[in-house]
Protein backbone atom coordinates (compact mmCIF):
# COMPACT_ATOMS: atom_id res chain seq x y z
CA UNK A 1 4.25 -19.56 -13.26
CA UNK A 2 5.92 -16.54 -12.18
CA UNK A 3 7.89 -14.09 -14.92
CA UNK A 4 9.15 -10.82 -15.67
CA UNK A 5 5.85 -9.40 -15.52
CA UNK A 6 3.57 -7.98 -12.67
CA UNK A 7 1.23 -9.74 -11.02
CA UNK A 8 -0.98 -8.52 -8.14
CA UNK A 9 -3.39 -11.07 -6.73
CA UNK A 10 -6.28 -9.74 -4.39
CA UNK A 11 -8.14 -11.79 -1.93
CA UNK A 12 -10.92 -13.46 -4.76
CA UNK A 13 -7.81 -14.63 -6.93
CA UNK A 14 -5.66 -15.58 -4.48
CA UNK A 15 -8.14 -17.73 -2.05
CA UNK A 16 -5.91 -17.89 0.89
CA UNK A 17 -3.52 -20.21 -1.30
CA UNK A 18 -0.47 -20.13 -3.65
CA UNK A 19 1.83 -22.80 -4.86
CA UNK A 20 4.85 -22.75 -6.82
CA UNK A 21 7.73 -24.99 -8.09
CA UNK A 22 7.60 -27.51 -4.88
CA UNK A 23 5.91 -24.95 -2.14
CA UNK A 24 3.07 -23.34 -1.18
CA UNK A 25 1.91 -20.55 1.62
CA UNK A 26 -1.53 -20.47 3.08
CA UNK A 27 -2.78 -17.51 4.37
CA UNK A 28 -5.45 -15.51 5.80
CA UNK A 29 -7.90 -13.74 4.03
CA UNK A 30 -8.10 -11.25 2.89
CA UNK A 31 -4.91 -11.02 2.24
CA UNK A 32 -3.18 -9.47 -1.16
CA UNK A 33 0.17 -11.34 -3.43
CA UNK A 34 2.26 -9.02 -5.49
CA UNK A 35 5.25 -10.34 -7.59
CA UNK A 36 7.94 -8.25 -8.01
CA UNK A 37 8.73 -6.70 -4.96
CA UNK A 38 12.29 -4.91 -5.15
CA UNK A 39 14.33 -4.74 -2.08
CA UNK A 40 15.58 -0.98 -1.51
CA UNK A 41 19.34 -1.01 -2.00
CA UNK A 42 20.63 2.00 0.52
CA UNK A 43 23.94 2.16 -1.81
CA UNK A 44 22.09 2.99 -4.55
CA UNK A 45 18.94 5.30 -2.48
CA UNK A 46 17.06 3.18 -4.65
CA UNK A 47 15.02 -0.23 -5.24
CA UNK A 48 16.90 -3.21 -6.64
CA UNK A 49 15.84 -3.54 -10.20
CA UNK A 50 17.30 -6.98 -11.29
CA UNK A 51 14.52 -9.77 -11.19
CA UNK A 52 17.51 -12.01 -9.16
CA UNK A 53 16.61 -10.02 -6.10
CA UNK A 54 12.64 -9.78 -6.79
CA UNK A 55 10.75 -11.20 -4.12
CA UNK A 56 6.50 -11.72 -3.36
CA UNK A 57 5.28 -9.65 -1.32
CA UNK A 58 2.17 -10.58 0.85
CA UNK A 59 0.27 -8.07 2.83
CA UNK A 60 -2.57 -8.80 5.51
CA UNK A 61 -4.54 -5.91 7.06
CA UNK A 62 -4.34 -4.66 10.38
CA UNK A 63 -7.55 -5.44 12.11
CA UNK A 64 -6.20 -5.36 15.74
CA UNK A 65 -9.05 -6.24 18.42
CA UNK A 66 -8.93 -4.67 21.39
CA UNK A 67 -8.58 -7.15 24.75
CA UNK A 68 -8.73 -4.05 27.85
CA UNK A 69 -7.80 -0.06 26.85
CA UNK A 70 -4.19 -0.46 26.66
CA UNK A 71 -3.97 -3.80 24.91
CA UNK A 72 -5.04 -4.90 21.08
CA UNK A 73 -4.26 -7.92 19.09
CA UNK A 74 -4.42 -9.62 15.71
CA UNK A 75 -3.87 -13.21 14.86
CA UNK A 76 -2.26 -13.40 11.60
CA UNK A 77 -1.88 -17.17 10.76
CA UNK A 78 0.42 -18.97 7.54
CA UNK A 79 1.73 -22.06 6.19
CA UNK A 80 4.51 -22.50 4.36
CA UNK A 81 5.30 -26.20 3.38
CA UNK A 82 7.95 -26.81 0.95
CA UNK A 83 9.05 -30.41 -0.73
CA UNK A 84 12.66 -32.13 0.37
């Protein structure tokens, strides 16, 4: 259950899956989950701090593979189901 406090989950803990009140996301590994992420507010040069705008924060790394010399690319594949 997500809270007030930090959580950072790395590719052993998180396993490519996370589920929460009704949804989950697959992902790719290795892939990383940190909870709260604070949007940057531009009025206030500064990141949100309220929890009510905290969001997770996935990141996958950039592994491009390259298809001729001009031309890379990375397949970066999710899930997201959520219940009706």
């Amino acid at each position: 259950m997500l809270g007030p406090d930090r959580v950072e989950l790395g590719p052993e803990e998180a396993a490519g899956l996370v589920r929460h009140r009704g949804w989950s996301l697959q992902f790719d590994l290795p892939s990383r989950l940190a909870w709260p992420v604070f949007p940057y507010s531009p009025y206030a040069d500064a990141p949100k701090t309220s929890r009510g705008f905290a969001v997770g924060g996935a990141t996958v790394p950039i592994r491009p593979q390259e298809v001729d010399r001009r031309l890379r690319k990375q397949d970066i594949r999710f899930v997201l189901e959520a219940a009706e």
